[in-house]
Structure formats: C-alpha cells, structure tokens
Protein backbone atom coordinates (compact mmCIF):
# COMPACT_ATOMS: atom_id res chain seq x y z
CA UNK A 1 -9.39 14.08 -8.63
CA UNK A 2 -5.89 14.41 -7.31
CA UNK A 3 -3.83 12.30 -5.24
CA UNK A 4 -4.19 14.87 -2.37
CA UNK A 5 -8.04 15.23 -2.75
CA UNK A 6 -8.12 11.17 -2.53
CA UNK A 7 -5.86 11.02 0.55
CA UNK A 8 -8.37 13.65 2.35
CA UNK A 9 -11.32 11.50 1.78
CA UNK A 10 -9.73 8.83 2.88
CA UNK A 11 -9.08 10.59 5.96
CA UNK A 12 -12.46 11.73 6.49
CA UNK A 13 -13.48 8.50 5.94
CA UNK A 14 -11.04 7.06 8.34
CA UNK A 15 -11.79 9.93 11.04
CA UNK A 16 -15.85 9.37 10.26
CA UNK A 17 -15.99 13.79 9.52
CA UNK A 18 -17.61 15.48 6.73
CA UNK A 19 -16.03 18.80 6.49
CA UNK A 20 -12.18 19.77 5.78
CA UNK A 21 -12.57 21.98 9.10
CA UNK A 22 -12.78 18.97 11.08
CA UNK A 23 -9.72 17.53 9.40
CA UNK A 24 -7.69 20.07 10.20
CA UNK A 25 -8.19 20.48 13.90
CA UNK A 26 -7.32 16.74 13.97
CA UNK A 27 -4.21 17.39 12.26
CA UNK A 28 -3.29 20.22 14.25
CA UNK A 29 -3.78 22.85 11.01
CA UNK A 30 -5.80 26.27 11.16
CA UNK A 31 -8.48 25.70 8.02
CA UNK A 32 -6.34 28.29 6.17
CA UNK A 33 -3.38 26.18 6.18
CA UNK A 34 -4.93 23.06 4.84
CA UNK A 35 -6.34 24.68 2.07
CA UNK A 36 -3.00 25.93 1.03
CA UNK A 37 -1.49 22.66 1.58
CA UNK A 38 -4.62 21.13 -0.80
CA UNK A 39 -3.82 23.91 -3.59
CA UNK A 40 0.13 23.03 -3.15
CA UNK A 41 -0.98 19.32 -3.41
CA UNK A 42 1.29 18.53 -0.25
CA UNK A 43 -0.43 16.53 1.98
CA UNK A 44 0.77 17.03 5.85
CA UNK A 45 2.25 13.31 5.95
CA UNK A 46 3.99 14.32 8.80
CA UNK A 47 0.98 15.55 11.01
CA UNK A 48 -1.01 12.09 9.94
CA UNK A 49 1.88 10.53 11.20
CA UNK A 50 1.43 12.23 14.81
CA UNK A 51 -2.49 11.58 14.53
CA UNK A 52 -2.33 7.77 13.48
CA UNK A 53 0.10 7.54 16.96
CA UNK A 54 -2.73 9.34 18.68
CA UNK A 55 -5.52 7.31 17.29
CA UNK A 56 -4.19 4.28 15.93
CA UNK A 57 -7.78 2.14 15.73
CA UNK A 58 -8.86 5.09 13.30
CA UNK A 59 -6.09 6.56 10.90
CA UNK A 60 -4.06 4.17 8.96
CA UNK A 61 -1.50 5.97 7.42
CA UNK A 62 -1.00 3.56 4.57
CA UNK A 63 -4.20 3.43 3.87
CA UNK A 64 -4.89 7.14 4.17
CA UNK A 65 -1.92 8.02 1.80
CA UNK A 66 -2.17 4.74 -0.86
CA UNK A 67 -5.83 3.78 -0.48
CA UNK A 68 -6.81 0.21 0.22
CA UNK A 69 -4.21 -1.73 -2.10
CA UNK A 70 -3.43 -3.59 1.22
CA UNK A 71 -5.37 -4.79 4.16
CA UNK A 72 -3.55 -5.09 7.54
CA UNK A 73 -5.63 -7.75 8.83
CA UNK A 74 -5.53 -9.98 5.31
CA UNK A 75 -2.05 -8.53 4.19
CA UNK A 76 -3.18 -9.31 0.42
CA UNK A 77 -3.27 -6.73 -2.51
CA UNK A 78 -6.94 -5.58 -3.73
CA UNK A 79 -5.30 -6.77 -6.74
CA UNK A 80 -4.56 -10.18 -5.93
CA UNK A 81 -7.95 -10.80 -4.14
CA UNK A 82 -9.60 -10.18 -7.28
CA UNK A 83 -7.33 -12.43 -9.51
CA UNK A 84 -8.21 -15.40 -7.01
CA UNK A 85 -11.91 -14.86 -7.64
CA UNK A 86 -11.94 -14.67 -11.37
CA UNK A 87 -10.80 -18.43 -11.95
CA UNK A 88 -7.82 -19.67 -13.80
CA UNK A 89 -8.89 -19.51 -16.85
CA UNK A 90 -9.76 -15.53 -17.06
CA UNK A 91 -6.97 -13.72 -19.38
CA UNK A 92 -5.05 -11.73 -17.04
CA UNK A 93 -5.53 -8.51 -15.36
CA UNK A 94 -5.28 -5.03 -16.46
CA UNK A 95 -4.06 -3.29 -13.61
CA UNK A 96 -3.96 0.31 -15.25
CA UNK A 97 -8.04 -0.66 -15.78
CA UNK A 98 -8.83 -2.49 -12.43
CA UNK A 99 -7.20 0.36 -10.64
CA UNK A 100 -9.64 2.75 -12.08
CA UNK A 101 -12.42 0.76 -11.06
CA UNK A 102 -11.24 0.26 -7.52
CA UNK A 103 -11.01 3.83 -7.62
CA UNK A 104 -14.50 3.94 -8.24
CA UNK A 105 -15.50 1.82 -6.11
CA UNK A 106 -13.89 3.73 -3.42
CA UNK A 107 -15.39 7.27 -4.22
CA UNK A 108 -18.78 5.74 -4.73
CA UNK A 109 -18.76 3.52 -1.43
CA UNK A 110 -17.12 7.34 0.22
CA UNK A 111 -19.83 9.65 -1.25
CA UNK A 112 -22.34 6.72 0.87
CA UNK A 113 -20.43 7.03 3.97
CA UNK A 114 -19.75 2.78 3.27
CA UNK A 115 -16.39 1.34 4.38
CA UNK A 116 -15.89 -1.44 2.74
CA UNK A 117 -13.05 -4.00 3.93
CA UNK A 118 -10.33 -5.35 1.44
CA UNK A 119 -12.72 -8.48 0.23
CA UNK A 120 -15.86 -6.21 -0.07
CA UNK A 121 -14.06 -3.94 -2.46
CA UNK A 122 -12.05 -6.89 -4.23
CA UNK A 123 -15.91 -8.32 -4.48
CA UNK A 124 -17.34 -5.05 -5.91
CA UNK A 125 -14.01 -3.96 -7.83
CA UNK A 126 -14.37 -7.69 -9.56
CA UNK A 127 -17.73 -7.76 -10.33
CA UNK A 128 -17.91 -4.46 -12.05
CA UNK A 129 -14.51 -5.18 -14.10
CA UNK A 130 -15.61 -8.60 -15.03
CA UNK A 131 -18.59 -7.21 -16.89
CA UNK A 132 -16.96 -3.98 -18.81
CA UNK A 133 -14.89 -4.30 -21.70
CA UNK A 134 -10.94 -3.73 -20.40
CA UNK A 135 -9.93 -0.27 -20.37
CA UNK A 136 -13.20 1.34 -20.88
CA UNK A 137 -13.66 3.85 -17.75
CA UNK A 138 -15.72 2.34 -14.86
CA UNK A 139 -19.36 2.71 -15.81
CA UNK A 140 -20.81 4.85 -12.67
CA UNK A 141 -24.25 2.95 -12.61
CA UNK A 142 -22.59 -0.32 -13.10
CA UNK A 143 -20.47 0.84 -9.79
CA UNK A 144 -23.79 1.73 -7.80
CA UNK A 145 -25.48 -1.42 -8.77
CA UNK A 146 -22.77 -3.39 -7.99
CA UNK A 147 -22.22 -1.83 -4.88
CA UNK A 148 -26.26 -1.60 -3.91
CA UNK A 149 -26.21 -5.81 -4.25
CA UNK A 150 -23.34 -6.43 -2.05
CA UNK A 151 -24.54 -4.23 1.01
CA UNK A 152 -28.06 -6.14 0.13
CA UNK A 153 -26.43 -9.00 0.55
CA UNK A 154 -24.35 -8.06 3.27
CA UNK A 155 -27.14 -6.57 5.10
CA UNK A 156 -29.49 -9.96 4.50
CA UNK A 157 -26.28 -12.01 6.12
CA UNK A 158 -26.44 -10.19 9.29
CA UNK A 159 -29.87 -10.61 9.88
CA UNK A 160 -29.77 -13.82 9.13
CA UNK A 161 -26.72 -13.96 11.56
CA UNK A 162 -28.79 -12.39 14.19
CA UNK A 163 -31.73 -14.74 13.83
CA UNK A 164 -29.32 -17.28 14.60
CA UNK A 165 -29.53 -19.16 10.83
C-alpha cells in the first residue's frame, strides 16, 4: 500500500467514513478529483489543512499524513513506548522491522473500525514484535490475536470500571 492509500485511511478513520466519496466532500473535492489525486499519489495536504481548522477534535493532520509515530496528548514516539516496555536488557530495536509491524497493527485495527491510542498500539506493536524473529514480515494472525486480547482486555477493564471494582 502506498503512502497516499495509508494517509486516506487514516482519514477515514479520523473522519469515522467508509467510502472515498465521503472523503472528498469533506475535503472540498468532486470524487473525480480525488481519484486523480490517489493515481498521482498527491495527497490534498492543503485541503486537510483547511478541514483539521474546521474540525480540529477529528482530523489531525500529523497523524493523518505520518500515522501515529506521535501522540499529542503523550508527546512520545510509538517507538519509544515500546522500548520502555521491553526491559533493559532486550537487544535493541529494529526500527525498519517494528515499523512494519506498527503498520500492521494499524491496517488490521482500521479494517475493524478500532482506534487504538499511542499505548494500545505500542502494547499490540510490542507484543507481536517481541514474539517474531526481527525482520521477518508481521505475521497477520499473530497481529489479530494480538490485537483480539488487548480489546478483551480492554473491554473486561471497563466493565469492571463500570461495576465500580
């Protein structure tokens, strides 16, 4: 998947849509001219700019065009929220590899219709590369499993929460 294919998920994701149609009328874009700015690979950077200023608790520009490498609210790197988990004795990171799996992560958690904040994906992204050989691409059941015991777990936390434990 491209870079502009990524950055129009993320949007979707951020705008809570399905469809490209959608996208473009909240850029401002007929259909047509979307699709020739997805086959160009030139994302409209400068109509997300005008629709982040319109709706600033939904579109994150950063995030929309770089993906989740850094959360606002935390201000720390995917990255470096997975080092801290892994202990100080785990060799160091391969960020070529844990890039790839965050990547995976992402699209898995998208095709759900999940968001996942910075520490769920740093806890998902971790777990997955902490149990596959570096460099080996992201194994996709590995990802769903992963994924499937954090929103378990997630999901057992808030009812717990709400039962006042």
């Amino acid at each position: 998947m491209d870079s502009f294919s990524f950055q129009l998920d993320r949007l979707k994701q951020a705008l809570g849509v399905k469809e490209d149609q959608e996208v473009a009328s909240a850029l401002g874009l007929s259909r047509a001219a979307l699709s020739e700015r997805k086959r160009r690979g030139s994302f409209p950077v400068d109509k997300l700019k005008v629709l982040a200023a319109q709706r600033p608790d939904e579109v994150n520009v950063d995030f929309v065009l770089n993906g989740p490498g850094i959360d606002s609210d935390v201000g720390r790197p995917v990255t470096q929220l997975v080092e801290s988990k892994r202990g100080r004795f785990a060799p160091p990171l391969d960020a070529a590899h844990l890039s790839r799996v965050i990547e995976s992560v992402q699209r898995e958690a998208s095709e759900r219709g999940v968001e996942l904040d910075t520490n769920g994906l740093a806890v998902v992204a971790g777990g997955v590369y902490n149990t596959q050989p570096v460099g080996a691409e992201p194994n996709q059941a590995l990802v769903r499993a992963m994924l499937d015991v954090y929103l378990q777990t997630q999901a057992a936390s808030r009812r717990a929460e709400a039962k006042g434990h």
